[in-house]
C-alpha atoms as a PDB file:
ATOM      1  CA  UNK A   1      20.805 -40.321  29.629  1.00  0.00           C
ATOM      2  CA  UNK A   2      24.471 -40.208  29.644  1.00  0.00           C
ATOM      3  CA  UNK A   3      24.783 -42.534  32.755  1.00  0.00           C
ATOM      4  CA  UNK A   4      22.305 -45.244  30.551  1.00  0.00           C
ATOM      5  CA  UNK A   5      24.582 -44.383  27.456  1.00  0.00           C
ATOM      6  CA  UNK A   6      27.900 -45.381  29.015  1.00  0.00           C
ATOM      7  CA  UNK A   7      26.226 -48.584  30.714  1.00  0.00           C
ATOM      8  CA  UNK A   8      24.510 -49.864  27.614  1.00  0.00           C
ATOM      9  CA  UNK A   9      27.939 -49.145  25.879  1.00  0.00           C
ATOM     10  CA  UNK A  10      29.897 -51.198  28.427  1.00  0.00           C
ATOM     11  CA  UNK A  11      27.673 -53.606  27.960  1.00  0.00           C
ATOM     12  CA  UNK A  12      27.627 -53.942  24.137  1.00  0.00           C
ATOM     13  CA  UNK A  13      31.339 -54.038  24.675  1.00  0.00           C
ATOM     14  CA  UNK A  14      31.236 -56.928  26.889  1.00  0.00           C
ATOM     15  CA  UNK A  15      28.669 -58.913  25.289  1.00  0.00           C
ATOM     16  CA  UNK A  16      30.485 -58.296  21.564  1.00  0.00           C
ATOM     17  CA  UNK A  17      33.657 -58.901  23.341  1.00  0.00           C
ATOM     18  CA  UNK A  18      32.441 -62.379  24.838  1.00  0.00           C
ATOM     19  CA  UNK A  19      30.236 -63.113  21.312  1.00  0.00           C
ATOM     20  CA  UNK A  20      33.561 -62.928  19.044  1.00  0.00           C
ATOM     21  CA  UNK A  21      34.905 -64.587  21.548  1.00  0.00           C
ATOM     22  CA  UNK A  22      32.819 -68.046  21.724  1.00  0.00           C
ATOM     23  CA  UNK A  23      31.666 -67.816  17.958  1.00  0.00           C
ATOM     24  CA  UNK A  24      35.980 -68.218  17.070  1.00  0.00           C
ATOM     25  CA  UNK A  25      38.218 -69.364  19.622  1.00  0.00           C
ATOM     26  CA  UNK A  26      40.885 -68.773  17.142  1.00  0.00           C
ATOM     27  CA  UNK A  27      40.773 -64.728  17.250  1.00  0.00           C
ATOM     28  CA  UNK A  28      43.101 -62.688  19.234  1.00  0.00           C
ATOM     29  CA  UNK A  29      41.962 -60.881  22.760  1.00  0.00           C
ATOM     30  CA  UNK A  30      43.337 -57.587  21.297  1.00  0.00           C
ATOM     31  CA  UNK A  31      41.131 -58.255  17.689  1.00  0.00           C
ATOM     32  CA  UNK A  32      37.998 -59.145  19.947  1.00  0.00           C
ATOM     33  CA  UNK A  33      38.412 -56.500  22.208  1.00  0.00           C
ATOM     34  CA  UNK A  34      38.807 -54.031  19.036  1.00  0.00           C
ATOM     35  CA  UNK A  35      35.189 -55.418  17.548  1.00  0.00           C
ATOM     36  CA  UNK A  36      33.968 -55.171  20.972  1.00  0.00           C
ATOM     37  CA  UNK A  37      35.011 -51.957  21.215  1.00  0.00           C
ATOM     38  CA  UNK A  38      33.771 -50.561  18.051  1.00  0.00           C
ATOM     39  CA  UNK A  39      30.135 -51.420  18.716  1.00  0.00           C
ATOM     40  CA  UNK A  40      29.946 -49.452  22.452  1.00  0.00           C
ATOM     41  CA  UNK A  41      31.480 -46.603  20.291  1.00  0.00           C
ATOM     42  CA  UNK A  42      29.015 -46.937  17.689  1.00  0.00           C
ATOM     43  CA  UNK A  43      26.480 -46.565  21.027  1.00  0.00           C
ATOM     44  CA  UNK A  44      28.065 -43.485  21.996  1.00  0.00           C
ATOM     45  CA  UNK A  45      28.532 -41.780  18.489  1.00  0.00           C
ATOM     46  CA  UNK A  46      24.458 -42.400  18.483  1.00  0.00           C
ATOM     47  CA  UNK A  47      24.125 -40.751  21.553  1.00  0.00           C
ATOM     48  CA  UNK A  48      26.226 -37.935  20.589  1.00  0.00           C
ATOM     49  CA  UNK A  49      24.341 -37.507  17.363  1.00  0.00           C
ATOM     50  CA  UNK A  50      21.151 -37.296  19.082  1.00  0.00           C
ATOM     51  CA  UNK A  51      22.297 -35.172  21.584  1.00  0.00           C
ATOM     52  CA  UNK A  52      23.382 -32.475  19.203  1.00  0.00           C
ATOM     53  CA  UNK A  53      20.251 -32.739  17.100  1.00  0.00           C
ATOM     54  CA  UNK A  54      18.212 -31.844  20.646  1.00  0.00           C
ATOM     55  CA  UNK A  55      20.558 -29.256  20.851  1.00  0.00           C
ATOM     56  CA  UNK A  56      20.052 -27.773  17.380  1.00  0.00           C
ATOM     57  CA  UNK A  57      15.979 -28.159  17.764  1.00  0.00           C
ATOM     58  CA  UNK A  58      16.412 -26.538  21.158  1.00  0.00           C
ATOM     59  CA  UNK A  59      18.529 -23.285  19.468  1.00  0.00           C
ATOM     60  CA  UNK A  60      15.821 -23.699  16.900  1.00  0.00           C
ATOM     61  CA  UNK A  61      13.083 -23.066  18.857  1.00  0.00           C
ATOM     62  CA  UNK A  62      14.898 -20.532  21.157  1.00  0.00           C
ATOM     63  CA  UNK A  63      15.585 -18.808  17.848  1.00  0.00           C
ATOM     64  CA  UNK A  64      11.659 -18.751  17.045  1.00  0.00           C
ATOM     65  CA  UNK A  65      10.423 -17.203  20.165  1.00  0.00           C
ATOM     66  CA  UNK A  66      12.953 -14.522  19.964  1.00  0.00           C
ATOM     67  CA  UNK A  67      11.858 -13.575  16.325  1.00  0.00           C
ATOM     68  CA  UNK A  68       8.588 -13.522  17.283  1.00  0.00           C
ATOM     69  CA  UNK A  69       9.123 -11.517  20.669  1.00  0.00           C
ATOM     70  CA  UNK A  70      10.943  -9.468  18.385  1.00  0.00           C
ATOM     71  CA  UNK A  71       7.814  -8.903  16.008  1.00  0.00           C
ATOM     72  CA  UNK A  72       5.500  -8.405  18.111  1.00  0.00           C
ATOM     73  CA  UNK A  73       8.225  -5.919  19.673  1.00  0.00           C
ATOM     74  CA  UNK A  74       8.644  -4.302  16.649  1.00  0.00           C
ATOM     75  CA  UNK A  75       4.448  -4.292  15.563  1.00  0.00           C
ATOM     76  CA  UNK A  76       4.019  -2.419  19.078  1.00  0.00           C
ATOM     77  CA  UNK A  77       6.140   0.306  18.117  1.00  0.00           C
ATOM     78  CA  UNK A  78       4.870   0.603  14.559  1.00  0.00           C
ATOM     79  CA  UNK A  79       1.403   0.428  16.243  1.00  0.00           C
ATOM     80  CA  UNK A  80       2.274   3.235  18.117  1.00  0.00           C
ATOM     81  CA  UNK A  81       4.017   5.498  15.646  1.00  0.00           C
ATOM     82  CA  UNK A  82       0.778   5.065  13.543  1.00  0.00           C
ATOM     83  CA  UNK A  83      -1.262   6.491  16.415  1.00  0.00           C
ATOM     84  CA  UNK A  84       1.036   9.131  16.849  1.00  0.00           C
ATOM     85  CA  UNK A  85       1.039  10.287  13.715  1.00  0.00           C
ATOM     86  CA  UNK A  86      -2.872  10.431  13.379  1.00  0.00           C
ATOM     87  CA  UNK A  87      -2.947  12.064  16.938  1.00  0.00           C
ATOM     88  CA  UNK A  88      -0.723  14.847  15.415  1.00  0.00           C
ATOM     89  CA  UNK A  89      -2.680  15.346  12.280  1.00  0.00           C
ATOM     90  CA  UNK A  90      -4.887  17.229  14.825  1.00  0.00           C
ATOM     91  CA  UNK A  91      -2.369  19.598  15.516  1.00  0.00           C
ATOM     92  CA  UNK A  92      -2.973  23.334  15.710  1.00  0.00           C
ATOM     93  CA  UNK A  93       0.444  23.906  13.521  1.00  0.00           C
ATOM     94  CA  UNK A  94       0.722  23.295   9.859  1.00  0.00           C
ATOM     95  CA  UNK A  95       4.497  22.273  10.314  1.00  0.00           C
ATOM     96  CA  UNK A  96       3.148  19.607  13.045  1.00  0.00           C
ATOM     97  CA  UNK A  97       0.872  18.105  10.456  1.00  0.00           C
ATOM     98  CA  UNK A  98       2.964  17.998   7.459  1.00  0.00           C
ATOM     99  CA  UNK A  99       5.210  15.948   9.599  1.00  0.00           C
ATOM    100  CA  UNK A 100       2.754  13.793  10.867  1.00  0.00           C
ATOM    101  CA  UNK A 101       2.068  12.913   6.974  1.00  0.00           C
ATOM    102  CA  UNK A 102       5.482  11.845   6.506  1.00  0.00           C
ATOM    103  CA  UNK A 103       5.719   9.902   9.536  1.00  0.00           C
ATOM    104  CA  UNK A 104       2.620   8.434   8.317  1.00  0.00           C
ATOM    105  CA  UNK A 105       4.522   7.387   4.869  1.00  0.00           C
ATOM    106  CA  UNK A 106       7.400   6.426   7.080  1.00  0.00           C
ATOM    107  CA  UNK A 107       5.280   3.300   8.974  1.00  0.00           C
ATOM    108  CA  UNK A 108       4.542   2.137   5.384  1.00  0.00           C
ATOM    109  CA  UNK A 109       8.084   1.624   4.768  1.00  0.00           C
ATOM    110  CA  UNK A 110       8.414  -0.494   7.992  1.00  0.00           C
ATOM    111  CA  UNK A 111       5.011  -2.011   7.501  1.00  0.00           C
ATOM    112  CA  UNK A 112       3.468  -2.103   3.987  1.00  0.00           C
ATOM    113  CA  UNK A 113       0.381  -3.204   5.161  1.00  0.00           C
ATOM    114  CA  UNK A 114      -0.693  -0.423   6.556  1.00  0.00           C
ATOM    115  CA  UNK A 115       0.109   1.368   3.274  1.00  0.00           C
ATOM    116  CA  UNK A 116      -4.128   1.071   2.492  1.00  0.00           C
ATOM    117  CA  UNK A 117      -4.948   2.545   6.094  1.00  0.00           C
ATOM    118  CA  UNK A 118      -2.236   5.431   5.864  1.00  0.00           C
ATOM    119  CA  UNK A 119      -4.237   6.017   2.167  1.00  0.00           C
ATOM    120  CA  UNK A 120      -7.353   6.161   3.761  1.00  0.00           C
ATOM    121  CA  UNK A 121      -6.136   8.771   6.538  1.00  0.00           C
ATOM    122  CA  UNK A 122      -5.049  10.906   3.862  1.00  0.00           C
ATOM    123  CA  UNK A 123      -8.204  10.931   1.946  1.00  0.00           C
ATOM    124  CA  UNK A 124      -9.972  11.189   5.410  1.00  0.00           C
ATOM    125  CA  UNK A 125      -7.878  14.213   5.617  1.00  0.00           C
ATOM    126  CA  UNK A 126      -8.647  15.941   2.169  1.00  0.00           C
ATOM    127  CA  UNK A 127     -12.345  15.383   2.404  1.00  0.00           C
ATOM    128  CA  UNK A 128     -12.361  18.014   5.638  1.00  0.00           C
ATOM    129  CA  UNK A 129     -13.800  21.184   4.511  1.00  0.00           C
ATOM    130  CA  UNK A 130     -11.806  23.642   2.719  1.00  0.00           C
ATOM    131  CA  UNK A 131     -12.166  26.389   0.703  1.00  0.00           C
ATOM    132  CA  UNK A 132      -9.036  29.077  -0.530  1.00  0.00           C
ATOM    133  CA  UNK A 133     -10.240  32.387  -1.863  1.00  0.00           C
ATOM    134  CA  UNK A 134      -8.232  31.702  -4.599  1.00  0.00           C
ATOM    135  CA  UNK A 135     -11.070  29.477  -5.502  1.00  0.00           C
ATOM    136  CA  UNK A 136     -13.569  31.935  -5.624  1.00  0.00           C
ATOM    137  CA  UNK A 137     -11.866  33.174  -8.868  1.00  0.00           C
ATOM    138  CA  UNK A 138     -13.815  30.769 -11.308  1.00  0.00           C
ATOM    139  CA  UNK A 139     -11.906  30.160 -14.548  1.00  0.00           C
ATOM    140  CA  UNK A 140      -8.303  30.951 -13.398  1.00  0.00           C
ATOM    141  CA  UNK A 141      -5.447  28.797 -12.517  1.00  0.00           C
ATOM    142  CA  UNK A 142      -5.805  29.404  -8.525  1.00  0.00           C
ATOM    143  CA  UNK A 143      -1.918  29.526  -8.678  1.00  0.00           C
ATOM    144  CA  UNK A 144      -2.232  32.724  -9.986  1.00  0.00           C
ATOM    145  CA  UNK A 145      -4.864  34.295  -8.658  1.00  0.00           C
ATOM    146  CA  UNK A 146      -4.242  37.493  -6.286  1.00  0.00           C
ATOM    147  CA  UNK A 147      -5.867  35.951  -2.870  1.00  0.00           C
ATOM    148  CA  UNK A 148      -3.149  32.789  -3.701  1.00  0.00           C
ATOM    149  CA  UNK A 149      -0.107  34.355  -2.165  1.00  0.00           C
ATOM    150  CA  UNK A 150       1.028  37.534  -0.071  1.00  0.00           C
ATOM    151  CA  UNK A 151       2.065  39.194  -3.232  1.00  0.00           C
ATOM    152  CA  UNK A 152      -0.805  41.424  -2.724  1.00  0.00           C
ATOM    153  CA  UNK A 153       0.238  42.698   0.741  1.00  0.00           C
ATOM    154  CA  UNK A 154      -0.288  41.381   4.321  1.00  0.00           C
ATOM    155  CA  UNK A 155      -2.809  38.986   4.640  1.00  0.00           C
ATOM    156  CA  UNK A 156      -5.346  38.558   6.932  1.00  0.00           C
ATOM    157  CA  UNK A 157      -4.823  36.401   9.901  1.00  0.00           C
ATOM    158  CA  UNK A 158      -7.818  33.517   8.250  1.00  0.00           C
ATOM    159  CA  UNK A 159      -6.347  34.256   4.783  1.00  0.00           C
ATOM    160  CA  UNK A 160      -2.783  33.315   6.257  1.00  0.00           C
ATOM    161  CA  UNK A 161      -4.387  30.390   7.845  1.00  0.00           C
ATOM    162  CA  UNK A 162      -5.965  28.957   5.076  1.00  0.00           C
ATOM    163  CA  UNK A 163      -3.043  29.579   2.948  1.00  0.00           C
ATOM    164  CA  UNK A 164      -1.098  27.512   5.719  1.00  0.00           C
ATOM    165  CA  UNK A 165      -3.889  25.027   5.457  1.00  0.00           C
ATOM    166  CA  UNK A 166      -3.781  24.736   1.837  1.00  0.00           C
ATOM    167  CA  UNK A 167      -0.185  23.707   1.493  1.00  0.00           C
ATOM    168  CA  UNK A 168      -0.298  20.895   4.625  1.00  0.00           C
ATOM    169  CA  UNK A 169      -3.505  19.623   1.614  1.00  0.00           C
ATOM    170  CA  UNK A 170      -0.953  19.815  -1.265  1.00  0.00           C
ATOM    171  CA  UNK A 171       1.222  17.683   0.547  1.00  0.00           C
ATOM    172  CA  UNK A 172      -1.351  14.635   1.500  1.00  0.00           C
ATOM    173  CA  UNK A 173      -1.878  15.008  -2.787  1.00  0.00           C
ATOM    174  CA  UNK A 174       1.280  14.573  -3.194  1.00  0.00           C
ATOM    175  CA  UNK A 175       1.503  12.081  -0.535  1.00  0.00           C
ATOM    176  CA  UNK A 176      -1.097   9.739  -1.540  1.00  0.00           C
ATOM    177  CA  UNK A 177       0.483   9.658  -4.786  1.00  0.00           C
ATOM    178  CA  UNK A 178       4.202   8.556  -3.797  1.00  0.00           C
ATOM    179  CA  UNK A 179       2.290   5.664  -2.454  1.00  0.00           C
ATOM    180  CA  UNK A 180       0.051   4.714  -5.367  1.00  0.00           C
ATOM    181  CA  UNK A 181       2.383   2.161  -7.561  1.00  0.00           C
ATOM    182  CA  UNK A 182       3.219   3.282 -10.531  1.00  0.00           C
ATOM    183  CA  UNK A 183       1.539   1.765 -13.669  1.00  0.00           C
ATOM    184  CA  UNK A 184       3.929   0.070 -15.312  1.00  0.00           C
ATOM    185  CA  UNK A 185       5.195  -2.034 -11.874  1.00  0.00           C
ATOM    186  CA  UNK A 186       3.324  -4.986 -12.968  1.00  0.00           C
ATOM    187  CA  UNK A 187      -0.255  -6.262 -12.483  1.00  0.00           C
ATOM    188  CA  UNK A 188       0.712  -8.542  -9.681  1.00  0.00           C
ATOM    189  CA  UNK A 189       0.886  -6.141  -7.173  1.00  0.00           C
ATOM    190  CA  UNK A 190      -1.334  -4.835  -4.272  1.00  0.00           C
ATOM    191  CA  UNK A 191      -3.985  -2.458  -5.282  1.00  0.00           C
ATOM    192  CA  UNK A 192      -4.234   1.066  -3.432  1.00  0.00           C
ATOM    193  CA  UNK A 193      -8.275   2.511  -3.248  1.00  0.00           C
ATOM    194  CA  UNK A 194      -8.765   6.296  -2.786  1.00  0.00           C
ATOM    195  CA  UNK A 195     -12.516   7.659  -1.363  1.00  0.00           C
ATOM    196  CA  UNK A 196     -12.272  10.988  -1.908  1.00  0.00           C
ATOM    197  CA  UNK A 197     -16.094  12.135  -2.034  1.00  0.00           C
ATOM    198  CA  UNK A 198     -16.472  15.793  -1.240  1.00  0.00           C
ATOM    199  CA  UNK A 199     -13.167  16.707  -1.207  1.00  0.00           C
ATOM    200  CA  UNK A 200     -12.009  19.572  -2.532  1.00  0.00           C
ATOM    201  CA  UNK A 201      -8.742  18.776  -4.702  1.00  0.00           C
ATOM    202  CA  UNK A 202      -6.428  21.114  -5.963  1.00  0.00           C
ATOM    203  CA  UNK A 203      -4.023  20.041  -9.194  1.00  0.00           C
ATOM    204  CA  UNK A 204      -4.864  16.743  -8.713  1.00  0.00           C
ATOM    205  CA  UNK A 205      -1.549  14.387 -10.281  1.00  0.00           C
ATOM    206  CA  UNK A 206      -2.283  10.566 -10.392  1.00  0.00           C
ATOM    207  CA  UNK A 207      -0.413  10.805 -13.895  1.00  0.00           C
ATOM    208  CA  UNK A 208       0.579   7.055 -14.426  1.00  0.00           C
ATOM    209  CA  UNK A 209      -0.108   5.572 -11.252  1.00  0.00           C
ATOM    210  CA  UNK A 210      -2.211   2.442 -10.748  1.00  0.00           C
ATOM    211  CA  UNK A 211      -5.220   2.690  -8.430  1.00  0.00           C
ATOM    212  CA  UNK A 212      -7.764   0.291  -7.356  1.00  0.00           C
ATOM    213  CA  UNK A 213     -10.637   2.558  -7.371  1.00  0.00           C
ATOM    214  CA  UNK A 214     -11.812   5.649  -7.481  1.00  0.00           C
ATOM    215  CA  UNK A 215     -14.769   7.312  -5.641  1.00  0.00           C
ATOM    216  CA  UNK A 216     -14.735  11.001  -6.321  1.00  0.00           C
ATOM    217  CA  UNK A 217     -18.358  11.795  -6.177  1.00  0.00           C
ATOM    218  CA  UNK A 218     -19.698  15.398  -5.613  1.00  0.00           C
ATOM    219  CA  UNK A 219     -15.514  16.127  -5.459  1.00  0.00           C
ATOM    220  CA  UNK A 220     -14.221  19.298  -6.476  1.00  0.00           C
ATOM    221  CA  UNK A 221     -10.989  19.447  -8.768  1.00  0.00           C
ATOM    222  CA  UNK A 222      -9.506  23.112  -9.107  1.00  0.00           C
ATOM    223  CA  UNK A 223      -6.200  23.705 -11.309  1.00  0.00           C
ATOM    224  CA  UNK A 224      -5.527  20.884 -13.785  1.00  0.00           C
ATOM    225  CA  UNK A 225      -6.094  18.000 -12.895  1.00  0.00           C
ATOM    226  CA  UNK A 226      -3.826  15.083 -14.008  1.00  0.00           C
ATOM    227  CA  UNK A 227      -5.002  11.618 -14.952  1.00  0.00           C
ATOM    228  CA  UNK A 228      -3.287  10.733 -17.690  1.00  0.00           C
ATOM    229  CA  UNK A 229      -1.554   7.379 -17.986  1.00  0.00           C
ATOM    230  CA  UNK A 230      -3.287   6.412 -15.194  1.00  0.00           C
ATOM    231  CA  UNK A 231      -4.620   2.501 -14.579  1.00  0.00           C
ATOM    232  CA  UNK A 232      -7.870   2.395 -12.461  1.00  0.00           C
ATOM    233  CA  UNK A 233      -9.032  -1.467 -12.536  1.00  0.00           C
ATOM    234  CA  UNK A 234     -11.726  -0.764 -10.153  1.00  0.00           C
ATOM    235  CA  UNK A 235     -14.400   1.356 -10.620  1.00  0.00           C
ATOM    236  CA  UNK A 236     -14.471   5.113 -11.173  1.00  0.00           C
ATOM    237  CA  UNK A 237     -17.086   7.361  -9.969  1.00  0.00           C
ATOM    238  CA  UNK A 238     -17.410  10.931 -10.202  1.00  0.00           C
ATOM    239  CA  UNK A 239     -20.955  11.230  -9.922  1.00  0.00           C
ATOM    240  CA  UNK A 240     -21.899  14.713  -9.630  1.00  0.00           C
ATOM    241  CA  UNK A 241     -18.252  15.765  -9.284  1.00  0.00           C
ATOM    242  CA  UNK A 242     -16.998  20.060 -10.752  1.00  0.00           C
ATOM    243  CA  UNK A 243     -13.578  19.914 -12.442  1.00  0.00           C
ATOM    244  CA  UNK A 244     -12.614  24.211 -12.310  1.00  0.00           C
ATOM    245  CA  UNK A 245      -9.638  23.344 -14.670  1.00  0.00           C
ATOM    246  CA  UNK A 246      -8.171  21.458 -17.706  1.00  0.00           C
ATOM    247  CA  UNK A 247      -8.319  17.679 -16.673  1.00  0.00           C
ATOM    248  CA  UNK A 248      -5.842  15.274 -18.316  1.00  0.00           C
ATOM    249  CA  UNK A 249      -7.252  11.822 -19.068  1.00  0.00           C
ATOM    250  CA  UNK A 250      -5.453  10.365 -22.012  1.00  0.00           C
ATOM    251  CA  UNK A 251      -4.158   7.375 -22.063  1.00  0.00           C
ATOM    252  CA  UNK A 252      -5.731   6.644 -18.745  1.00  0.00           C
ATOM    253  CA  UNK A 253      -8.188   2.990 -18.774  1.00  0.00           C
ATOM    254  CA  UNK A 254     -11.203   2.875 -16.249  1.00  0.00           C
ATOM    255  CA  UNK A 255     -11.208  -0.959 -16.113  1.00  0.00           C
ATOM    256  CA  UNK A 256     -14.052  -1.563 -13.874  1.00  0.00           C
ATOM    257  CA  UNK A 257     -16.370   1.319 -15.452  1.00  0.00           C
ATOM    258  CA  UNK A 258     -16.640   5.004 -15.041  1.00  0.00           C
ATOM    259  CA  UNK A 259     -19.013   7.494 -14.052  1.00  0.00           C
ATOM    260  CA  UNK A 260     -19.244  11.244 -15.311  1.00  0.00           C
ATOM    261  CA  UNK A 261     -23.017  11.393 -14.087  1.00  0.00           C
ATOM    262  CA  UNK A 262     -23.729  15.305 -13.550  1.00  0.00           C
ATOM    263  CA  UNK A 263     -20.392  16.185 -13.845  1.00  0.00           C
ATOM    264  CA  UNK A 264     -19.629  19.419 -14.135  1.00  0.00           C
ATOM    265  CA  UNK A 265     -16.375  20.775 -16.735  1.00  0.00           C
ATOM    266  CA  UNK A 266     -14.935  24.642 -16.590  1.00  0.00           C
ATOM    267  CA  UNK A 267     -12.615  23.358 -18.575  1.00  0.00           C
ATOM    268  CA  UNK A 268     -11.086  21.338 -21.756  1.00  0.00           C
ATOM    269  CA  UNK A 269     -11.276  17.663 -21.349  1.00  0.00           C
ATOM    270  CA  UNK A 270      -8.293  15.548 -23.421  1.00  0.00           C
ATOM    271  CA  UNK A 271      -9.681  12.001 -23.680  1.00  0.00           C
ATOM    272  CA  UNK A 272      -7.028  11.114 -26.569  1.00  0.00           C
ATOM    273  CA  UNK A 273      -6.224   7.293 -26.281  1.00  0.00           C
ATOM    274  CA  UNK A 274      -8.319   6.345 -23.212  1.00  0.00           C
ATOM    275  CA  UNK A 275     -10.324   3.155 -22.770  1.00  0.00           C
ATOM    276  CA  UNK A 276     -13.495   2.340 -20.765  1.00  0.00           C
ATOM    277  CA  UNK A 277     -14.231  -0.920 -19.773  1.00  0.00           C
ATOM    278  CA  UNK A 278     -17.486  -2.434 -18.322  1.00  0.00           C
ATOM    279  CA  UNK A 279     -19.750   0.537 -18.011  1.00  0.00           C
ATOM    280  CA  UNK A 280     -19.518   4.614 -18.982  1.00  0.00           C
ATOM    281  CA  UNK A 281     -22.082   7.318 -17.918  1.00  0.00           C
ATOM    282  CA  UNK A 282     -20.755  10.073 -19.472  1.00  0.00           C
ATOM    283  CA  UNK A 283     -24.386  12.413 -19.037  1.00  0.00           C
ATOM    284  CA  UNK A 284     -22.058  15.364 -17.658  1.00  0.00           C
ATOM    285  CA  UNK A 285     -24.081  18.451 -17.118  1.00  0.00           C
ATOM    286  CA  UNK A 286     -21.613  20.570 -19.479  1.00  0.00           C
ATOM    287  CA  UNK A 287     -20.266  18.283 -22.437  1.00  0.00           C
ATOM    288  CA  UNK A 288     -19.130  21.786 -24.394  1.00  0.00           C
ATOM    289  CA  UNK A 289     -15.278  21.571 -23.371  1.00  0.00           C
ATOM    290  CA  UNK A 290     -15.164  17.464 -23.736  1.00  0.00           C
ATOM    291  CA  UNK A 291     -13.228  16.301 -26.514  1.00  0.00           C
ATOM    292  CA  UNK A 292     -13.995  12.605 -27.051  1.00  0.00           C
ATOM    293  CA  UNK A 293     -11.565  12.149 -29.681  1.00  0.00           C
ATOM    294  CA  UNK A 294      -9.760   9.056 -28.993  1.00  0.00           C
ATOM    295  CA  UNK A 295     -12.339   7.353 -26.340  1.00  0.00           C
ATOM    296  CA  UNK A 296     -12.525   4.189 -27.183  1.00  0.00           C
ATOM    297  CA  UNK A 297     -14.405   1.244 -25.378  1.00  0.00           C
ATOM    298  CA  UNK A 298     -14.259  -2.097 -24.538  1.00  0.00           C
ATOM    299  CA  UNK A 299     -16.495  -5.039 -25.376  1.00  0.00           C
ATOM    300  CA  UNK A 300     -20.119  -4.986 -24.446  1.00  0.00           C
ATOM    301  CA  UNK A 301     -19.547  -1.746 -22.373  1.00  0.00           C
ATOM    302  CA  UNK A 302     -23.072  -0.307 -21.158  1.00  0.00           C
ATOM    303  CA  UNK A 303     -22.988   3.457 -22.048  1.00  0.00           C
ATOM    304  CA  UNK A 304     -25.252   6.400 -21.128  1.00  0.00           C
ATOM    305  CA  UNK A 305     -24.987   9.656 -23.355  1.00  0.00           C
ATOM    306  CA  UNK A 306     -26.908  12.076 -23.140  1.00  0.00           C
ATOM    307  CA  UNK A 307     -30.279  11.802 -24.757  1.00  0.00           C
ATOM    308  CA  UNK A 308     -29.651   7.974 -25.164  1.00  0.00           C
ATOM    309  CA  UNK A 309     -32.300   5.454 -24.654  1.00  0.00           C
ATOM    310  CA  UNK A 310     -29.887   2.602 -23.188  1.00  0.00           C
ATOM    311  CA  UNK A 311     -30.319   0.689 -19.891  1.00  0.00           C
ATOM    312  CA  UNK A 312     -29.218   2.126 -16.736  1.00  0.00           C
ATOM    313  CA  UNK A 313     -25.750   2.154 -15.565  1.00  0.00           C
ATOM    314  CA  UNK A 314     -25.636   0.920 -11.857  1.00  0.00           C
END
């Protein structure tokens, strides 16, 4: 290209030269050699242009295959810090698993879309089996009950292990909710789902925190549990669900519906400024302790009460 540039330069030289030239005999060698001259540089300043644009789309693309060889570089190790982390969640020591929560966490900060998966891990976790004797003690805060701590002298070594057990739980709660957005972030952004059916939840706090749904059926909620504030634009179902404590819902709004069917309540229920949208079964098997004060609900939202001929709620 650079052999061709200089000849076709020469050339249009020559010919320019010669052309000036023959079209006025009256003009100087050193004038037509000057014209001449400028249009075999004009040539070369073309080739020069076009050989640094190659050279920029060259650097371009060189540029593009090393961001993506660093991607995928980068998605492999996430990858594998993900598996990792749910390989250690099987770990024999609490310690182990409590950090392989936070690592967990930790890929969501390099990778926020596998903030949904690390969710449903966490859940996956909290639905495993688990019972605390403190639990046993129906009506009291499980915080204070006797079998909660050592206070009471050596424990055994399955009380010590479910009181190990216990905390690495407290800490997917709280967890789960560092990576719920809170409420008032904006309704733009991505929406977080939690399945926790059959888990057994202790002082549940999702206190103003925006979650996509909620399904919480035949759950167990011990200690108070905290909803207040709270935006679910999803459904929410706790079908068949026991709350052992106070639970906090006001303020919160159950956008997509919510169900209470066969719920059972040990405790108050503060329902002071919250809104249900769409649908609301609210035939809980103890309404005693629910104060409905405040409930209010939107347009043409189906309802069930108890005793209530109204269509179904599906």
């Amino acid at each position: 290209m650079l052999a061709g540039t200089l000849l076709l330069a020469s050339g249009a030289t020559a010919g320019i030269t010669a052309w000036v030239f023959a079209a006025d005999s009256t003009v100087g060698v050193s004038e037509g050699l000057r014209t001449g001259g400028l249009a075999g540089a004009s040539i070369v300043a073309l080739y020069a242009l076009w050989l640094n644009d190659r050279r920029r789309r060259v650097e371009e693309d060189r540029q593009h295959v090393e961001e993506q060889r660093l991607s995928t570089e980068s998605r492999r190790i996430v990858d594998e810090r993900f598996a990792k982390a749910v390989e250690l969640l099987g770990n024999g020591a609490d310690q182990v698993r409590v950090g392989a929560m936070h690592a967990l966490v930790g890929v969501t900060n390099s990778a926020p879309d596998y903030t949904q998966t690390v969710i449903d891990v966490l859940c996956a976790y909290l639905r495993r089996p688990f019972f605390h004797a403190a639990y046993a003690q129906t009506g009291q805060d499980p915080d204070r009950s006797e079998a909660a701590g050592p206070g009471r002298g050596r424990l055994t070594e399955e009380e010590a292990a479910d009181d190990r057990e216990r905390q690495v739980r407290l800490t997917a709660q709280r967890l789960v909710r560092q990576l719920l957005p809170l409420r008032n972030a904006g309704a733009d952004g991505p929406l977080y789902h939690l399945d926790l059916t059959g888990a057994a939840l202790e002082y549940l706090d999702l206190r103003d925190r925006r979650v996509g749904s909620v399904l919480a059926r035949r759950a167990t909620f011990y200690g108070i549990t905290r909803l207040g504030g709270t935006e679910i634009p999803g459904t929410a179902m706790f079908t068949g669900a026991v709350f052992r404590g106070r639970v906090e819902l006001a303020g919160t709004r159950f956008g997509g519906g919510l169900s209470l069917l066969n719920a059972e309540f040990e405790g108050p229920v503060e329902m002071a400024g919250t809104v249900v949208e769409v649908f609301a079964d609210l035939r809980w098997l103890e309404p005693a302790a629910v104060d409905l004060t405040g409930l209010t609900f939107g347009p043409d939202v189906r309802t069930r009460l108890p005793g209530t001929a109204v269509a179904p709620v599906e």
